[in-house]
Each structure stands twice: as C-alpha cells, then as structure tokens.
PDB file of N, CA and C in Angstrom:
ATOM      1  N   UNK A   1     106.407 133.738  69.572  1.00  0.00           N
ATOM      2  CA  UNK A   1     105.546 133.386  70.679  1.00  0.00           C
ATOM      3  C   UNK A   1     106.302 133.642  71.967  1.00  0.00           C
ATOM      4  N   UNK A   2     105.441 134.545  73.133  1.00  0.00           N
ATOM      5  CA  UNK A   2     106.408 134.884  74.136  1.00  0.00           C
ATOM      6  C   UNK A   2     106.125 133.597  74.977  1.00  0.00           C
ATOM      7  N   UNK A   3     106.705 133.850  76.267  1.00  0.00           N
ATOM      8  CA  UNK A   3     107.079 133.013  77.378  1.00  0.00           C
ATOM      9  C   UNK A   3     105.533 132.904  77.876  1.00  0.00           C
ATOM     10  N   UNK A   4     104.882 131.534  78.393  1.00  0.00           N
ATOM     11  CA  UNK A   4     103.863 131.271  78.902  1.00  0.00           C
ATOM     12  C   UNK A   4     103.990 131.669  80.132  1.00  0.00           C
ATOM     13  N   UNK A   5     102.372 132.279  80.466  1.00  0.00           N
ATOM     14  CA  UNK A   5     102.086 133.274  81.783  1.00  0.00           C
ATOM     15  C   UNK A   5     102.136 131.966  83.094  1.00  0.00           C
ATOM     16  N   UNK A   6     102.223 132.574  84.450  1.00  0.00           N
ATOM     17  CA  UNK A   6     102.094 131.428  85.486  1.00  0.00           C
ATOM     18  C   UNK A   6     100.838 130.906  85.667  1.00  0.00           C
ATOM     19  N   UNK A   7      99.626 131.500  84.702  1.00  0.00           N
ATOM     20  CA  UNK A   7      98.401 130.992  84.637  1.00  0.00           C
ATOM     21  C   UNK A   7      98.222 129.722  83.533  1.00  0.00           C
ATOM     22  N   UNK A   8      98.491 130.044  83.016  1.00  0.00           N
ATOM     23  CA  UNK A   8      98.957 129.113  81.734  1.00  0.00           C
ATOM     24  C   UNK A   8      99.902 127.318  82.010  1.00  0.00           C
ATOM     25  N   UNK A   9     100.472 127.682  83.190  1.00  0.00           N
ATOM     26  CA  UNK A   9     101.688 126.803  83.089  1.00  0.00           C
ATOM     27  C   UNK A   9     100.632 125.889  84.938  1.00  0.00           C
ATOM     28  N   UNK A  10     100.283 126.635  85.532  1.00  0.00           N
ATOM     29  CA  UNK A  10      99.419 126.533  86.901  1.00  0.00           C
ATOM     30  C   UNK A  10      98.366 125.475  85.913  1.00  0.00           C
ATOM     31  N   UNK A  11      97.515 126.304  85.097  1.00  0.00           N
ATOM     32  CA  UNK A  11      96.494 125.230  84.442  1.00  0.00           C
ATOM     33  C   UNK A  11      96.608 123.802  83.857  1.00  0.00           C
ATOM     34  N   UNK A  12      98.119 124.052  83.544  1.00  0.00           N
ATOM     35  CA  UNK A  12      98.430 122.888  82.354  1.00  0.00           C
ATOM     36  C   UNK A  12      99.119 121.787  83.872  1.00  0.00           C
ATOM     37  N   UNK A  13      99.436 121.764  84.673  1.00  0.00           N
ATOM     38  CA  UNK A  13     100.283 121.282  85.663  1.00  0.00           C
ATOM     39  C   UNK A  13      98.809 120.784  86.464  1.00  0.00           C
ATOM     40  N   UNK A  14      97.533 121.237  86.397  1.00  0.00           N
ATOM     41  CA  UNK A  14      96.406 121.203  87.251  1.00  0.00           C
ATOM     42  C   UNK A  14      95.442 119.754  86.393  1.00  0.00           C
ATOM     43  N   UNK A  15      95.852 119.843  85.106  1.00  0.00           N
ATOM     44  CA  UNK A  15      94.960 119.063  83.995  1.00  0.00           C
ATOM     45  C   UNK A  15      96.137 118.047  83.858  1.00  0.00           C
ATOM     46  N   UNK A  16      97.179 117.669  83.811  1.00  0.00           N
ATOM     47  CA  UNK A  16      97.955 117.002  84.205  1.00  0.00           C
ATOM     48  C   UNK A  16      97.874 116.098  85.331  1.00  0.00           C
ATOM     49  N   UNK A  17      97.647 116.707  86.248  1.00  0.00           N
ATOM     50  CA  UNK A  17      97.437 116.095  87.649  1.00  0.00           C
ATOM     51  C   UNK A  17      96.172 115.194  87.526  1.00  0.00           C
ATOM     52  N   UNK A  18      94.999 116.012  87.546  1.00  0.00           N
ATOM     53  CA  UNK A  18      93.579 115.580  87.397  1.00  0.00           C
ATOM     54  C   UNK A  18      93.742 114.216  86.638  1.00  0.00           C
ATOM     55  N   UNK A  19      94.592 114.482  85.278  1.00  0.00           N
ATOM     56  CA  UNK A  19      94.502 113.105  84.734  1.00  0.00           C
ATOM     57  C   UNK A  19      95.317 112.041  85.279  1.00  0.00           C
ATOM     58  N   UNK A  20      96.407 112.080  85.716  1.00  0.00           N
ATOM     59  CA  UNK A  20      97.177 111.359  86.412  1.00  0.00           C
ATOM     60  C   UNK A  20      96.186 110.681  87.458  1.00  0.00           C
ATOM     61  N   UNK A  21      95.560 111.507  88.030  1.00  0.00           N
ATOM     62  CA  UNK A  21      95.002 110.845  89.453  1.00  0.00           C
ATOM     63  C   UNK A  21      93.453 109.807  88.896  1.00  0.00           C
ATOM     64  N   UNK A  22      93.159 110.465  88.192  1.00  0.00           N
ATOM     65  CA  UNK A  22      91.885 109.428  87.426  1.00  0.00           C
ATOM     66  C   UNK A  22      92.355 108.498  86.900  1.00  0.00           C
ATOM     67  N   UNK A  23      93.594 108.665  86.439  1.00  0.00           N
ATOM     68  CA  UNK A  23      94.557 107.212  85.944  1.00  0.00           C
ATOM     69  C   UNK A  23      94.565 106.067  86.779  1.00  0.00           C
ATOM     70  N   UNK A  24      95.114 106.872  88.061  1.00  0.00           N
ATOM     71  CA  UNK A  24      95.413 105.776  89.565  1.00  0.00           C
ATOM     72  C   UNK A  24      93.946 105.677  90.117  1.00  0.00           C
ATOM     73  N   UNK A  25      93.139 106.212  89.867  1.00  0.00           N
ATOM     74  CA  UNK A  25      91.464 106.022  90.847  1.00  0.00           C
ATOM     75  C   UNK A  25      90.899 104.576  89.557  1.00  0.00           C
ATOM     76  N   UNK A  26      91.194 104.648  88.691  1.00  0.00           N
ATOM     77  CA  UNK A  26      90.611 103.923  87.422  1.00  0.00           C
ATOM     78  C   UNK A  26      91.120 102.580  87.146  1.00  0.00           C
ATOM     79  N   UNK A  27      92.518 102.958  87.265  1.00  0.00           N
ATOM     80  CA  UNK A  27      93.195 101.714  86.277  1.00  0.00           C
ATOM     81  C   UNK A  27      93.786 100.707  87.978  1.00  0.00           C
ATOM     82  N   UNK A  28      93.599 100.009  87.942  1.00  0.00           N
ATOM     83  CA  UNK A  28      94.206  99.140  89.406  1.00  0.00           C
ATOM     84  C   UNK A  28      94.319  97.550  88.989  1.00  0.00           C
ATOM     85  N   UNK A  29      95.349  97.501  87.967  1.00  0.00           N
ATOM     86  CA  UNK A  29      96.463  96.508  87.677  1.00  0.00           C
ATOM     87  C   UNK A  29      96.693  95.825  88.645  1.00  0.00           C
ATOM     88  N   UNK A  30      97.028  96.282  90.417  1.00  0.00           N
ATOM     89  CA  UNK A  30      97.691  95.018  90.855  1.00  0.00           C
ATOM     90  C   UNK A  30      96.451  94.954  91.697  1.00  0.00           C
ATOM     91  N   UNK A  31      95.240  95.174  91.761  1.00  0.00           N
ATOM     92  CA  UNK A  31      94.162  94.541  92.353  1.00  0.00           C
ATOM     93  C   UNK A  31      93.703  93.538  91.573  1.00  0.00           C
ATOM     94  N   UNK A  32      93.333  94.102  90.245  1.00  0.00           N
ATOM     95  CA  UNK A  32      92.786  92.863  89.516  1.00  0.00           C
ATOM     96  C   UNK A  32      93.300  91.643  89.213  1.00  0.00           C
ATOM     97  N   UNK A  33      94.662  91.616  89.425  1.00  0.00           N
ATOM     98  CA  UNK A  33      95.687  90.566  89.174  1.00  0.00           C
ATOM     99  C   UNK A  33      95.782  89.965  90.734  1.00  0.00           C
ATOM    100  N   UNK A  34      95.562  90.326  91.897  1.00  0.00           N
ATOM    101  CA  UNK A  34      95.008  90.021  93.251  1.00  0.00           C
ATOM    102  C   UNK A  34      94.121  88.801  92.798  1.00  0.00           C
ATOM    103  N   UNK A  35      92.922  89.136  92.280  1.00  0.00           N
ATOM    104  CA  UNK A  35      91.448  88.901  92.427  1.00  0.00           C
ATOM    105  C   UNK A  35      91.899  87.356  91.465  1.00  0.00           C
ATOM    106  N   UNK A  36      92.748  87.702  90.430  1.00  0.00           N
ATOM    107  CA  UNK A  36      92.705  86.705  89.190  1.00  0.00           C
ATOM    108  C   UNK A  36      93.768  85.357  90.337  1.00  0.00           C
ATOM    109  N   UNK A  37      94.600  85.552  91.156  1.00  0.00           N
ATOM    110  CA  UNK A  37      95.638  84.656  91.539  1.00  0.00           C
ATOM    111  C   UNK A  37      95.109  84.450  92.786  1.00  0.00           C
ATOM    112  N   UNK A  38      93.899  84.747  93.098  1.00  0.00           N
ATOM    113  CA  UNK A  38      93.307  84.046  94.285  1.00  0.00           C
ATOM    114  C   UNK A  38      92.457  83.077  93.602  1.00  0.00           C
ATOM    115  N   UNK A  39      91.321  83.895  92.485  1.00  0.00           N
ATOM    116  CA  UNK A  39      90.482  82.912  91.911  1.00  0.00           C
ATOM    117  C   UNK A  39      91.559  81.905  91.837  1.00  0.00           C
ATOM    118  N   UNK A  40      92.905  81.766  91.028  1.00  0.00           N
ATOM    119  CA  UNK A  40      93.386  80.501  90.837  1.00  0.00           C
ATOM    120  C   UNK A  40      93.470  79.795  91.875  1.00  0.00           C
ATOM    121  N   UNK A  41      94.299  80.244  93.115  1.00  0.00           N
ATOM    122  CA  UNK A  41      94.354  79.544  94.156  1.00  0.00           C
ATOM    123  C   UNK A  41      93.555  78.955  94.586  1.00  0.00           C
ATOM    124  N   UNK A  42      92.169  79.698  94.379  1.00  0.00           N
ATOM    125  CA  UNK A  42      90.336  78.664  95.163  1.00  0.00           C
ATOM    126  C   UNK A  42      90.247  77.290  94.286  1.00  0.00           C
ATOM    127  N   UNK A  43      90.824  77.507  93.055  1.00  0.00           N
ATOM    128  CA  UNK A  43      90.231  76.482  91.982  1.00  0.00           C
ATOM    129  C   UNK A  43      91.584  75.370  92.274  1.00  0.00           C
ATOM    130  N   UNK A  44      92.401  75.852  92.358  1.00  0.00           N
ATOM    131  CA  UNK A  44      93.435  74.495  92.690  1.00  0.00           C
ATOM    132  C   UNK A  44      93.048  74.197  94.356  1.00  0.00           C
ATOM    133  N   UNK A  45      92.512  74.618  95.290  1.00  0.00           N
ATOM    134  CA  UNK A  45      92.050  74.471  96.857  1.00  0.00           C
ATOM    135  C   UNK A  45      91.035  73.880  96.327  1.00  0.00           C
ATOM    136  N   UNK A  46      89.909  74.049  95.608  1.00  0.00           N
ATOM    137  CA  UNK A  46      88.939  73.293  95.296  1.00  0.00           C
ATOM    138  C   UNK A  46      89.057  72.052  94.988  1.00  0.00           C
ATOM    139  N   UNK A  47      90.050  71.616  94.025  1.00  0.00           N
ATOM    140  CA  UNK A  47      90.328  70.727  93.332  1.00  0.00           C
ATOM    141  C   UNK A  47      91.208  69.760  94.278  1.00  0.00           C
ATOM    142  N   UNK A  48      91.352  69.922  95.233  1.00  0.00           N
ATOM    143  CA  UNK A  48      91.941  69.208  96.639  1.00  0.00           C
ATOM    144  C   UNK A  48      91.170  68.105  97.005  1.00  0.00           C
ATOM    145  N   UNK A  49      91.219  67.126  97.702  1.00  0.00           N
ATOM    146  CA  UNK A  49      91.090  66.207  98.709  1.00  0.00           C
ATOM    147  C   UNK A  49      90.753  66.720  99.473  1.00  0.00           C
ATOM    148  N   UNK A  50      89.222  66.610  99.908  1.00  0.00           N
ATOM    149  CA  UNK A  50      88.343  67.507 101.122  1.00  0.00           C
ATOM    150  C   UNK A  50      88.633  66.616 102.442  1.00  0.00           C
ATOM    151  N   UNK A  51      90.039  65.470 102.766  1.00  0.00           N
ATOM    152  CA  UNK A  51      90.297  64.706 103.700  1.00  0.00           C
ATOM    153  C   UNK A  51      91.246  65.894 104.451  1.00  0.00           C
ATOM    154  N   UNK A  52      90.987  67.211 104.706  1.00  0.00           N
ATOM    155  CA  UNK A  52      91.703  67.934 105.467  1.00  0.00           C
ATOM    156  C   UNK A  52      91.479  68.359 106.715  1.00  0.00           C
ATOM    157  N   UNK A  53      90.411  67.260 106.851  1.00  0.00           N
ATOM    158  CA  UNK A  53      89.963  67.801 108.805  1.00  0.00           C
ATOM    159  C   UNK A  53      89.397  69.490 108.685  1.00  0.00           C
ATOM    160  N   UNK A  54      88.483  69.790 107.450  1.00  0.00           N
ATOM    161  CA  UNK A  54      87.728  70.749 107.710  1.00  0.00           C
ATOM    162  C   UNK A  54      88.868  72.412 107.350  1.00  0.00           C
ATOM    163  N   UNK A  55      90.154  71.997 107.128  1.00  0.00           N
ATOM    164  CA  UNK A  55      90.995  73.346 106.708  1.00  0.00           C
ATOM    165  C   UNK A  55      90.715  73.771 105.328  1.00  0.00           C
ATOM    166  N   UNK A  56      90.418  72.759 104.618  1.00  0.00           N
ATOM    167  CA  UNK A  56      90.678  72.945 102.956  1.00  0.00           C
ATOM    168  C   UNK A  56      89.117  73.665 103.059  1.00  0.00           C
ATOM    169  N   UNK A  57      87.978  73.399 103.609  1.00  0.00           N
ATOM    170  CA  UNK A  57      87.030  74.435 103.770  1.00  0.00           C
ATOM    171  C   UNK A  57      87.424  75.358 104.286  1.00  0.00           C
ATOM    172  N   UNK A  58      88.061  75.649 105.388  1.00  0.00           N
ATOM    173  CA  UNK A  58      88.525  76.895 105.858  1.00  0.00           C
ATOM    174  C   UNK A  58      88.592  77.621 104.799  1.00  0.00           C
ATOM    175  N   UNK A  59      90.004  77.098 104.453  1.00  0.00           N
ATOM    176  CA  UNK A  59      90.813  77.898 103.655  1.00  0.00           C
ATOM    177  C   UNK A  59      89.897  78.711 101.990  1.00  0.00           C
ATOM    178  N   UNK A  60      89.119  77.757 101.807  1.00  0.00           N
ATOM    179  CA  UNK A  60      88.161  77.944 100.201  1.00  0.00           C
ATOM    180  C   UNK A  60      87.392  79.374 101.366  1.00  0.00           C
ATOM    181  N   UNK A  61      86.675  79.554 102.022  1.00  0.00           N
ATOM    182  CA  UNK A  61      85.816  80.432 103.115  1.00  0.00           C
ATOM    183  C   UNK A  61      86.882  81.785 102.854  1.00  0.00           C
ATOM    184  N   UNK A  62      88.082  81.473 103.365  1.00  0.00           N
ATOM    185  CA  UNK A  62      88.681  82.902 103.466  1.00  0.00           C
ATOM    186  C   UNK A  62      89.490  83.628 102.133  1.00  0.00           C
ATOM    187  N   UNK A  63      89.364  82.507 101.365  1.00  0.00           N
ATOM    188  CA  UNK A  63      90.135  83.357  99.539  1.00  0.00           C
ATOM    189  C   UNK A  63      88.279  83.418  99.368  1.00  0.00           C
ATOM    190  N   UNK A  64      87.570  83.077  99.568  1.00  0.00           N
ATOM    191  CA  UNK A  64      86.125  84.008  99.177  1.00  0.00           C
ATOM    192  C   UNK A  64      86.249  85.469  99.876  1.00  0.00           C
ATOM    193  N   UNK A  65      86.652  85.374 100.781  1.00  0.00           N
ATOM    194  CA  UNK A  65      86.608  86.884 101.955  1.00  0.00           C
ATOM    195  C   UNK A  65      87.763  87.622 101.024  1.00  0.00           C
ATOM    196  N   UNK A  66      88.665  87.223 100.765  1.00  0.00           N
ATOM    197  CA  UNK A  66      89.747  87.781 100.350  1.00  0.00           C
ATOM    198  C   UNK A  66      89.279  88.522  99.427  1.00  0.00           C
ATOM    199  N   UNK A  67      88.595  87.351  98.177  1.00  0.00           N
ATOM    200  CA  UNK A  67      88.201  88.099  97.103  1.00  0.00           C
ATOM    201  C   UNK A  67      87.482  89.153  97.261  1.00  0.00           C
ATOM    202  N   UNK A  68      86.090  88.855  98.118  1.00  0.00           N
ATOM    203  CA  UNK A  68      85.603  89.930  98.457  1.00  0.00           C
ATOM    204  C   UNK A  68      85.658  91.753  98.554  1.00  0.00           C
ATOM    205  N   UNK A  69      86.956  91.075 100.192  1.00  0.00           N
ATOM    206  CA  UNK A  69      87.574  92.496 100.167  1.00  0.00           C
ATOM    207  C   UNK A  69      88.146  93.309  99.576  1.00  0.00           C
ATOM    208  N   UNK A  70      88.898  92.455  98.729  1.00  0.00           N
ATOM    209  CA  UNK A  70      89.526  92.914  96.912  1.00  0.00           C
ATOM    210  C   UNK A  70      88.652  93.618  96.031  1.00  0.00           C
ATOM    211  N   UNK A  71      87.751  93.589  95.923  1.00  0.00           N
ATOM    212  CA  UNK A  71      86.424  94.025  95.221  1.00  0.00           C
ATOM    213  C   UNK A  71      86.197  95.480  96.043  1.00  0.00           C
ATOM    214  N   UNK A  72      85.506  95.041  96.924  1.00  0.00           N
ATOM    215  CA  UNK A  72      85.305  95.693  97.852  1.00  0.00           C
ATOM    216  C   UNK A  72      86.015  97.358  97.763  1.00  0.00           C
ATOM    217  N   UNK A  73      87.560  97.097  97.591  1.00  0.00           N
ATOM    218  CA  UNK A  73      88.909  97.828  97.766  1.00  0.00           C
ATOM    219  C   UNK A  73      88.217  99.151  96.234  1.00  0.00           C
ATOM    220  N   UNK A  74      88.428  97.869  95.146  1.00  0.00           N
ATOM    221  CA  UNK A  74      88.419  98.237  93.929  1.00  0.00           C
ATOM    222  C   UNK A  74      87.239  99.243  93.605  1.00  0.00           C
ATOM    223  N   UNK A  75      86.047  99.264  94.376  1.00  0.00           N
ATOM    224  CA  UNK A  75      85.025  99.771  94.370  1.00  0.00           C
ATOM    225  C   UNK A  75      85.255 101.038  95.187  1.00  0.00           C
ATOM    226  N   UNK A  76      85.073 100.917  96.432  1.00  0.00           N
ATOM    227  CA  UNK A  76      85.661 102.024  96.982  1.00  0.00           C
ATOM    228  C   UNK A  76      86.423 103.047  96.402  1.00  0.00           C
ATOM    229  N   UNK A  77      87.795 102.470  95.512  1.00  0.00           N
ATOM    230  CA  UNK A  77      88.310 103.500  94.751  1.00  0.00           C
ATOM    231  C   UNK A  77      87.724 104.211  93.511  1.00  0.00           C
ATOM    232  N   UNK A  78      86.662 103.790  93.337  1.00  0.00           N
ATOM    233  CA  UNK A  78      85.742 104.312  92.349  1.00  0.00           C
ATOM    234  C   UNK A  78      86.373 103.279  91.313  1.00  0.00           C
ATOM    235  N   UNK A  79      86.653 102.296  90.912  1.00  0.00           N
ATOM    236  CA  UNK A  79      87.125 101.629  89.711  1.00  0.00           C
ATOM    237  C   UNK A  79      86.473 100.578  89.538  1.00  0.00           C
TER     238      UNK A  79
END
C-alpha cells in the first residue's frame, strides 16, 4: 500500500475536525454541572429563614436568572 495522497489525509483531518467540533457544540459538561450547583444553591437559599430583609428573595430571583441564562447559553450552542 503506497503513501496516502494530500486528498486523502486533507479529508481525514476535515472529518476529524467536524467531529471534534460537534463534540464541543453537543456535549457541555461544565454548563450542565453550572445549572445542577445553582439548582443546589436555590434549594439550600430556599430552605433559609425568609428573616433577611428581602435579600434571601433577592438572591432566590437572581440563581433563577442565572439558571436561565445557563440554559439560554446551552441552547444557543445548539446543545
């Protein structure tokens, strides 16, 4: 078997890539693990003493936004 042509080696380096990058558009490990350690955070903020002068609502308001935008992110990237 001779030496592979630069068409050959161009294609295989092109289908390589393609998959690599559908890998990273697809798979998003540290978003979803984002989304999972905020949910925790809302549920222990939830589970608070609402005697916080109106922050501990704050705060539950903006890990909703957070999550949101997290989503949001994840979608955008097509995933």
């Amino acid at each position: 078997m001779g030496k592979p042509s630069v068409r050959t080696v161009l294609l295989g380096v092109a289908i390589a890539t393609s998959i690599g990058i559908g890998y990273a558009i697809g798979a998003q490990p540290h978003m979803n693990e984002s989304i999972a350690l905020l949910q925790s955070a809302r549920g222990e903020l939830a589970a608070a003493t609402p005697n916080k002068g109106g922050h501990r609502e704050r705060g539950l308001a903006l890990i909703d936004q957070a999550i949101a935008e997290v989503r949001a992110g994840i979608a955008f990237a097509g995933g």
